[in-house]
C-alpha atoms as a PDB file:
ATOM      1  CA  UNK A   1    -181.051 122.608-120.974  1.00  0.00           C
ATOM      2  CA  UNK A   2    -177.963 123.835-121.828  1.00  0.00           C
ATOM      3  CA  UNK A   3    -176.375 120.323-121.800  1.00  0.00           C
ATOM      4  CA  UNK A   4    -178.933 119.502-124.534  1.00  0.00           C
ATOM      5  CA  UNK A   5    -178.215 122.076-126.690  1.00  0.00           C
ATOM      6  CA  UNK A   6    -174.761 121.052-127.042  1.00  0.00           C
ATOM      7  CA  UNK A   7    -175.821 117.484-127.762  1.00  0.00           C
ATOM      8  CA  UNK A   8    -174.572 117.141-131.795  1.00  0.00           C
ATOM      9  CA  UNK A   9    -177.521 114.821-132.309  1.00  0.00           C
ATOM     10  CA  UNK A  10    -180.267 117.682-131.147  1.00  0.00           C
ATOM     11  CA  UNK A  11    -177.662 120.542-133.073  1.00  0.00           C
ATOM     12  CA  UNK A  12    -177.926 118.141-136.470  1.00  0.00           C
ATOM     13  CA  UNK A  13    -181.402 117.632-135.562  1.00  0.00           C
ATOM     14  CA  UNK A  14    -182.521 121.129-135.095  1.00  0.00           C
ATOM     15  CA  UNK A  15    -180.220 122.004-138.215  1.00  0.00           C
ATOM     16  CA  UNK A  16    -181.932 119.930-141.038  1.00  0.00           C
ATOM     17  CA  UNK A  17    -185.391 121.145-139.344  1.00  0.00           C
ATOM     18  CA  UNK A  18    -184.220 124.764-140.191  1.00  0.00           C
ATOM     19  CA  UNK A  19    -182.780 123.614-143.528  1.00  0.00           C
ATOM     20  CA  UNK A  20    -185.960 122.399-144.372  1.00  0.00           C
ATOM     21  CA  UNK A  21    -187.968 125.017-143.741  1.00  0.00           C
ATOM     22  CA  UNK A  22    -185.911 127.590-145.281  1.00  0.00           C
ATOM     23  CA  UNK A  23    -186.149 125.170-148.361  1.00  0.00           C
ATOM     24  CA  UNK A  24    -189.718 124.798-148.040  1.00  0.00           C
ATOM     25  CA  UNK A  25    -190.736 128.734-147.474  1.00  0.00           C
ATOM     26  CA  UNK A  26    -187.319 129.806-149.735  1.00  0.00           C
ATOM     27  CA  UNK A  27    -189.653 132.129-152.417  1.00  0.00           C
ATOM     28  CA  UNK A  28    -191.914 133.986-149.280  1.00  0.00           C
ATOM     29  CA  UNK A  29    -187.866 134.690-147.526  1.00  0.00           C
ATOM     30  CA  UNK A  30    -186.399 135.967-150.907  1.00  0.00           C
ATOM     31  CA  UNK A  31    -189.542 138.685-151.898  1.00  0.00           C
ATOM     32  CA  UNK A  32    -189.418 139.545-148.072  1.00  0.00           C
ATOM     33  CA  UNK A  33    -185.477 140.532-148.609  1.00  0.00           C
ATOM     34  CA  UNK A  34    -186.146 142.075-151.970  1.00  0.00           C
ATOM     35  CA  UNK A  35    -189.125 144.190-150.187  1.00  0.00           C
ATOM     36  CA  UNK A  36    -186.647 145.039-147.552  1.00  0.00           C
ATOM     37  CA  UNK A  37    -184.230 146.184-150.188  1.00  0.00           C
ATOM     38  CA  UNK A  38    -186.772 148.503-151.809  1.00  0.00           C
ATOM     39  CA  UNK A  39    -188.301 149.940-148.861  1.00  0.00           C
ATOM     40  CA  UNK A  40    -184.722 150.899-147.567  1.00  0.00           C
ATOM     41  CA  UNK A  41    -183.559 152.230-151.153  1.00  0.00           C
ATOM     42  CA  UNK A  42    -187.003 154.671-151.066  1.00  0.00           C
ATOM     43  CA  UNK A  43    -185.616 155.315-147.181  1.00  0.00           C
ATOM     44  CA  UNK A  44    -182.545 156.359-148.414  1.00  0.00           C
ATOM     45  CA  UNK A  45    -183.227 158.265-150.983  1.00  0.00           C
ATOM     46  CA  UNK A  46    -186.128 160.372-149.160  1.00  0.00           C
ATOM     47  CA  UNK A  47    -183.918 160.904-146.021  1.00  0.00           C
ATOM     48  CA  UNK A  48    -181.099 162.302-148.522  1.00  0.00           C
ATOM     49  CA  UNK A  49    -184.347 164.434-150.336  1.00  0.00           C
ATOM     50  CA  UNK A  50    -185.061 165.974-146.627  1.00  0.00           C
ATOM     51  CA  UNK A  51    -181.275 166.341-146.350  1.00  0.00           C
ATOM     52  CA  UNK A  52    -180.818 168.636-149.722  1.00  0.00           C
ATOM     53  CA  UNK A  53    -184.018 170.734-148.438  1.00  0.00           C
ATOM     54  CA  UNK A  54    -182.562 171.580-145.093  1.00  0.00           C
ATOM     55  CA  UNK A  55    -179.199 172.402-146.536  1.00  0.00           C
ATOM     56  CA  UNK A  56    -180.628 175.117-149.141  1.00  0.00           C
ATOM     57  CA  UNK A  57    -182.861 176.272-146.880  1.00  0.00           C
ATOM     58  CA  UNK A  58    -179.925 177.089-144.173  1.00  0.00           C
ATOM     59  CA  UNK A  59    -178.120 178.413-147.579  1.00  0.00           C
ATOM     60  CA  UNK A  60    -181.294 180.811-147.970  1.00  0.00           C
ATOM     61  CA  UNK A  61    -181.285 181.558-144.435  1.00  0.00           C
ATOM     62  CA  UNK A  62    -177.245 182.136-144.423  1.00  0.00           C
ATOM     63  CA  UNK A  63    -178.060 184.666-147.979  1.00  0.00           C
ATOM     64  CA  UNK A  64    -180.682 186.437-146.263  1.00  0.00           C
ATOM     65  CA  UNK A  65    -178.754 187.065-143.080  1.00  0.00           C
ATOM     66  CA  UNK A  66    -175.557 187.792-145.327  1.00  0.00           C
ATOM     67  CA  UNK A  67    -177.504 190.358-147.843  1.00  0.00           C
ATOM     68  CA  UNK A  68    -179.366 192.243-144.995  1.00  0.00           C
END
């Protein structure tokens, strides 16, 4: 097996199978990325959200502790 992998006819073979799928299914790749993209920008953005709320409320805590 591993002496047919290696074979360039079977690497150029398997190559312009890929290429043409990727040509073929090139719209369905590109919104999956761009979905990607947006559900890892609303990731962000919430994680950072969760963040900010456990740093105040450690800054309340820290007040509370400070004024008492």
């Amino acid at each position: 097996m591993s002496t047919l992998s290696k074979h360039p006819l079977i690497l150029f073979g398997a190559g312009v199978a890929v290429g043409y799928l990727v040509h073929k299914y090139r719209k369905e790749i590109i919104e999956a990325a761009n979905r990607a993209g947006e559900k890892s920008k609303d990731f962000v953005l919430q994680q950072r959200e969760n963040l900010e709320d456990i740093i105040s409320g450690q800054k309340e805590a820290a007040d509370d502790a400070g004024s008492a």
